[in-house]
Protein backbone atom coordinates (compact mmCIF):
# COMPACT_ATOMS: atom_id res chain seq x y z
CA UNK A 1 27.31 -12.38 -25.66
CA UNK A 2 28.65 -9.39 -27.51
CA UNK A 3 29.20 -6.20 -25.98
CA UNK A 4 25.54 -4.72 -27.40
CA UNK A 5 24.80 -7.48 -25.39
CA UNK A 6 25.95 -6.45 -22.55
CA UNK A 7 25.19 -2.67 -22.78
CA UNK A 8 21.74 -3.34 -22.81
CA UNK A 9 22.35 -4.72 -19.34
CA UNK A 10 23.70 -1.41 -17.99
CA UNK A 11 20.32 -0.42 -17.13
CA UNK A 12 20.21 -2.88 -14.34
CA UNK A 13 23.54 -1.45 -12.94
CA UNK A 14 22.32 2.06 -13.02
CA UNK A 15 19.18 0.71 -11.15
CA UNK A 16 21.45 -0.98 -8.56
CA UNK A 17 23.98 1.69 -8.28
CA UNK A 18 21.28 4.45 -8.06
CA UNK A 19 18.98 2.42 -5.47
CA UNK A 20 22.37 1.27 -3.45
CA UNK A 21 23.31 5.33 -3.37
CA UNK A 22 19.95 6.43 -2.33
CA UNK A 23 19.43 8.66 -5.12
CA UNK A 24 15.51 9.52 -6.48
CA UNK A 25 13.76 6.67 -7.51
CA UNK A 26 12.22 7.75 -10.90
CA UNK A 27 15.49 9.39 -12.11
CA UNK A 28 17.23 6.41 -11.49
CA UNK A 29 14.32 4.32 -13.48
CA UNK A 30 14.45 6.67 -16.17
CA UNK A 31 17.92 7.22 -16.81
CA UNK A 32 17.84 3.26 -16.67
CA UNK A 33 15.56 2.71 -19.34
CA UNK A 34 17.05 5.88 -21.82
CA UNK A 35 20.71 3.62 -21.07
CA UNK A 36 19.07 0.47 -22.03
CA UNK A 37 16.59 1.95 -24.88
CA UNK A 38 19.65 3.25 -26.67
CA UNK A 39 21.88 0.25 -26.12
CA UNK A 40 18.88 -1.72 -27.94
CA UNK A 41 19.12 1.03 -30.64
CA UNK A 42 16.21 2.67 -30.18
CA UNK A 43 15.91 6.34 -31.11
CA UNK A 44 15.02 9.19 -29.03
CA UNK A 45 11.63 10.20 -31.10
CA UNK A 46 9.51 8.48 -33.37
CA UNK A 47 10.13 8.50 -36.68
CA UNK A 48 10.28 5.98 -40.03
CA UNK A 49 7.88 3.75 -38.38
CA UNK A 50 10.02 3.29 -35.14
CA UNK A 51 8.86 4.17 -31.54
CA UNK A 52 11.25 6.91 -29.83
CA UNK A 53 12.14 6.54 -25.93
CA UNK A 54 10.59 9.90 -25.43
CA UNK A 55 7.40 8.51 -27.05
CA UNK A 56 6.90 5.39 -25.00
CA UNK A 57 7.88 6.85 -21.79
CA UNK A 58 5.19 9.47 -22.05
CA UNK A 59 2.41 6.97 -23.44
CA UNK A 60 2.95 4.95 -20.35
CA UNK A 61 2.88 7.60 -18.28
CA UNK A 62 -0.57 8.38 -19.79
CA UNK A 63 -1.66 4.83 -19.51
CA UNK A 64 -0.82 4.68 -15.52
CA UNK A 65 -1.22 8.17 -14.84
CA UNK A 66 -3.71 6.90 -12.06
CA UNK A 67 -1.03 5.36 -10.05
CA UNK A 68 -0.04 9.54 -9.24
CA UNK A 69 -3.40 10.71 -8.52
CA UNK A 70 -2.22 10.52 -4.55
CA UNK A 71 -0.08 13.46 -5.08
CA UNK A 72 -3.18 15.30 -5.48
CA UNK A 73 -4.45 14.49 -1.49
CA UNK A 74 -0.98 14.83 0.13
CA UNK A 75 -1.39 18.81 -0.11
CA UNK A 76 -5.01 18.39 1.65
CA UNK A 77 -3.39 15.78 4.00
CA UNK A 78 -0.49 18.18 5.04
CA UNK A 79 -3.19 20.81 5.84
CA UNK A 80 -5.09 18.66 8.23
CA UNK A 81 -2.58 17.42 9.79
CA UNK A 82 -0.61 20.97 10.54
CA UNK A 83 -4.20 22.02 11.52
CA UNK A 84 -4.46 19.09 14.37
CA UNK A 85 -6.20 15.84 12.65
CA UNK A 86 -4.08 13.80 14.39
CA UNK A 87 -4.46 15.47 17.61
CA UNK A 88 -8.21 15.31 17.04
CA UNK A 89 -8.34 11.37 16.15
CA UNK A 90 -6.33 10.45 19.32
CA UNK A 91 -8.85 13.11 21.58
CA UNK A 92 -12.00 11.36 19.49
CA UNK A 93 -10.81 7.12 20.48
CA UNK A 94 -9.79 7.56 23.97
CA UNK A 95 -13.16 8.89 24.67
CA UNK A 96 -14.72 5.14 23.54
CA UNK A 97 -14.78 2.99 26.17
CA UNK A 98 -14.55 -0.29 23.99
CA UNK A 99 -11.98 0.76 21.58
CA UNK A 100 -7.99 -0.90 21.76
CA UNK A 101 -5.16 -0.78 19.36
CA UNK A 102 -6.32 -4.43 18.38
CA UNK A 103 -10.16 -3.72 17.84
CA UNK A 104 -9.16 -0.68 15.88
CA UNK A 105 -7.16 -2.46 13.87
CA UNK A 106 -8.96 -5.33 12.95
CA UNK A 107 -12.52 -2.62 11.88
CA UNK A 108 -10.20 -0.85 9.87
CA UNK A 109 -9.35 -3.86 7.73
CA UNK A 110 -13.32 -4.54 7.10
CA UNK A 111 -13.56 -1.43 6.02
CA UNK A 112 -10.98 -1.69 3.32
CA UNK A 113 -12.31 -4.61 2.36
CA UNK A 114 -15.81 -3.56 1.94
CA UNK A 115 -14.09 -0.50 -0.64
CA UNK A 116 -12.89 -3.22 -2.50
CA UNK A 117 -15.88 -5.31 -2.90
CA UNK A 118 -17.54 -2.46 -4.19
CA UNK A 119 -14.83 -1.59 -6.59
CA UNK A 120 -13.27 1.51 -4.77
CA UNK A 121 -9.39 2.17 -4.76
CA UNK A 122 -8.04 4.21 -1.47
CA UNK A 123 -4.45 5.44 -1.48
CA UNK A 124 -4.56 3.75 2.30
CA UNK A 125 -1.14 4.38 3.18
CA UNK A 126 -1.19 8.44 2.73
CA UNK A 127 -4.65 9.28 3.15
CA UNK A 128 -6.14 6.80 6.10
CA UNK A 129 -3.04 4.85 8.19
CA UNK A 130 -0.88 7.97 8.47
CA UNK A 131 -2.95 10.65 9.04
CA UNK A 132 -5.91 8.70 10.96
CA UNK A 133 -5.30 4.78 11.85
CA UNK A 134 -2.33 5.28 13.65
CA UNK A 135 -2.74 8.14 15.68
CA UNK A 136 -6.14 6.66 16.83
CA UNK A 137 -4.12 3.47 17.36
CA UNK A 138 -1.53 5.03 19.27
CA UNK A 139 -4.70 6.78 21.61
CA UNK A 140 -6.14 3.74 22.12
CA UNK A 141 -2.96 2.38 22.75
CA UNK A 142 -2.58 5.45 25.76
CA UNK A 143 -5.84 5.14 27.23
CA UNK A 144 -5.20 0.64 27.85
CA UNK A 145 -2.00 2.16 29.30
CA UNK A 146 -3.28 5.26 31.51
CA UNK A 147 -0.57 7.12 29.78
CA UNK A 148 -1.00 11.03 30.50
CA UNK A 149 -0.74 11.64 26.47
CA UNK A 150 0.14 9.34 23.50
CA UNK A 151 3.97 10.72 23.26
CA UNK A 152 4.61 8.96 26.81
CA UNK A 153 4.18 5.72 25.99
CA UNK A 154 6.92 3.03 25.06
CA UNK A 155 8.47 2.87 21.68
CA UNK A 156 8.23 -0.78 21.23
CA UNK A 157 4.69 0.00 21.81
CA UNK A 158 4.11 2.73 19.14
CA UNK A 159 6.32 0.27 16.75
CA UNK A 160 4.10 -2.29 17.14
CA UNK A 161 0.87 -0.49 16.12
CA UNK A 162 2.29 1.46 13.50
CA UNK A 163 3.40 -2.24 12.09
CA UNK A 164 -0.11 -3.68 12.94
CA UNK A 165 -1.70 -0.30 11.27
CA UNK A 166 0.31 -1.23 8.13
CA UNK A 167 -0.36 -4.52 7.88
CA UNK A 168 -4.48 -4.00 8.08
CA UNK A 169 -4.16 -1.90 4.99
CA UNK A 170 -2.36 -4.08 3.41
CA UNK A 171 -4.38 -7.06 4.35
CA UNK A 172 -7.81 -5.44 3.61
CA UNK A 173 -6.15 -3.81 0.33
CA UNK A 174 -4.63 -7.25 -1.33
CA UNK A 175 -7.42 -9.10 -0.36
CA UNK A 176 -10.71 -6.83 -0.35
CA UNK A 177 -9.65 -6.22 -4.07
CA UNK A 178 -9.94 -10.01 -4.80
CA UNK A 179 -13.52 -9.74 -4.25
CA UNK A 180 -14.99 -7.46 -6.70
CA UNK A 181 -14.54 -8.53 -10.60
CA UNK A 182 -13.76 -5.00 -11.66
CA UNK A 183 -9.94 -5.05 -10.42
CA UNK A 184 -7.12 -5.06 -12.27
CA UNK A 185 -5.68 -7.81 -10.53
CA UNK A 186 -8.81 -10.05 -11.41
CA UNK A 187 -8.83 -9.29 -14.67
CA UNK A 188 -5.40 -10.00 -15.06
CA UNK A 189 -6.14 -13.33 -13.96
CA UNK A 190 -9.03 -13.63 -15.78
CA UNK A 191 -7.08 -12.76 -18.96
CA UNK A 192 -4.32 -15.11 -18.10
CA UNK A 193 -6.39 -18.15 -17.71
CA UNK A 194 -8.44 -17.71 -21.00
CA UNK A 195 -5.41 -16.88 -22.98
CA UNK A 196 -4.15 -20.29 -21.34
CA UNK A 197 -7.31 -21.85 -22.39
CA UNK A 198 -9.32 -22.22 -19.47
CA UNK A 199 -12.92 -21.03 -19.39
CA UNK A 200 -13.80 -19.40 -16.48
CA UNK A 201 -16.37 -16.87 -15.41
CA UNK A 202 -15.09 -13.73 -13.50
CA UNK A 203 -17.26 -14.48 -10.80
CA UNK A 204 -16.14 -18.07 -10.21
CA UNK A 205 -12.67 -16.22 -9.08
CA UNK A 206 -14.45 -14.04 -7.02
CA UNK A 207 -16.15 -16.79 -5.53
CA UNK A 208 -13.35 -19.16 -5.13
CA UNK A 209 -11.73 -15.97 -3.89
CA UNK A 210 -14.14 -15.70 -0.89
CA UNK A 211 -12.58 -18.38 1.40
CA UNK A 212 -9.30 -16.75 1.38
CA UNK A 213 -10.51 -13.27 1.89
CA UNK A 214 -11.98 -14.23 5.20
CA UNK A 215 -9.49 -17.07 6.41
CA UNK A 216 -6.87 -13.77 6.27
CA UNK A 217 -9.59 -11.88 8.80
CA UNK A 218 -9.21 -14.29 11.08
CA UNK A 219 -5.63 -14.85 10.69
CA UNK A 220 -5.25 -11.04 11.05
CA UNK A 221 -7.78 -10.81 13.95
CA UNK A 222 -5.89 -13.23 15.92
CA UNK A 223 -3.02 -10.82 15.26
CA UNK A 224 -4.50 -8.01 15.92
CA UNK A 225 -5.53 -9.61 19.14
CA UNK A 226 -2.50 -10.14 20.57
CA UNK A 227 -0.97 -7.04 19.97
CA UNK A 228 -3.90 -5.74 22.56
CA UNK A 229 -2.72 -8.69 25.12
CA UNK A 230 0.80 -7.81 24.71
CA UNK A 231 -0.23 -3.98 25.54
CA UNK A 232 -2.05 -5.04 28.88
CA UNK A 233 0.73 -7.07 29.72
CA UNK A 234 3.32 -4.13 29.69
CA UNK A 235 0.67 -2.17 31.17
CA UNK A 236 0.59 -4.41 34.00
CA UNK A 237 4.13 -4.38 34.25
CA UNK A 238 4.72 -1.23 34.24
């Protein structure tokens, strides 16, 4: 390899070295791809028929400027949650008599998967698990305990359901999206098997799709399940 070779390379160093020193993510990316765009050559702006850095950074971040449309609910989040919305979802579930960590858990995961049957894409993470999921979780969690108020109980316990809250979205999220033929990541299947040669309908993937969407329910339920069990059983311990 020669050393333009090898320069072109440096932009996996800089994402290494940036990542390993905990500095911003998309500065690191960015100065990452500048180092290896003008390694390759490349110039800065368009011009005698070539594509500039500047150019192709900012038409991609026209083509995915959906993936930042979060940033829009994180101001509306903050609000709610300075205002008492998490205080208010913990009040709400300990006042159900049939509602656990588990059970909470498990309807929450339907529900994403219903949005992505029908097409819909939820920023779960930010806008449902965080401000809503958890803390109903964690007063669910309270009331199977008898704990006087949700910041008294054990920290292995509030782990637990914070992990279980994360893994419904992601569950219901990766899988519920599988289901409706107007996902990207259907289409990119789609795509990838006819430009392979394979003709294929996108509903025979969402069909074929089906049986794996609700062996993961039950796999999760199951999960979801014992996380309640292993609550009672401190609870009875205690």
């Amino acid at each position: 390899m020669t050393l333009q070779d090898w320069l072109k390379l440096g932009g996996i160093a800089i994402v290494v070295v940036g990542l390993a020193l905990r500095l911003r993510t998309t500065i690191v990316v960015v100065a990452a791809a500048f180092a290896t765009g003008l390694a390759a050559g490349l110039p800065l702006f368009s011009g005698d028929g070539r594509t500039g850095l500047i150019d192709m950074l900012g038409k991609a971040f026209a083509d995915n400027r959906l993936v930042t449309l979060f940033i829009i609910t994180l101001p509306a989040i903050g609000l709610a949650e300075k205002h008492g919305l998490q205080i208010r979802a913990g009040e709400f579930i300990r006042k159900l008599r049939a509602a656990t960590a588990g059970r909470l858990q498990i309807t929450y995961q339907l529900f994403r998967i219903v949005h992505g049957v029908i097409g819909i894409r939820l920023n779960g993470h930010p806008s449902f698990v965080r401000p809503l999921v958890y803390p109903m979780s964690i007063g669910a969690a309270a009331k199977q305990m008898r704990a006087k108020n949700p910041e008294s109980l054990p920290s292995e316990v509030s782990e637990s359901i914070k992990a279980a809250a994360a893994a419904g979205e992601n569950y219901g999220n990766f899988y519920g999206q599988n289901l409706s033929p107007v996902q990207a990541g259907v289409l990119l299947v789609y795509g990838t098997m006819l430009g392979l040669g394979v003709e294929i309908r996108l509903w025979d993937l969402v069909i074929y799709t089906t049986p794996i969407v609700a062996f993961s329910v039950l796999i999760a339920a199951v999960q979801f399940l014992r996380l309640d069990r292993r609550i009672r059983s401190r609870c009875a311990k205690s």
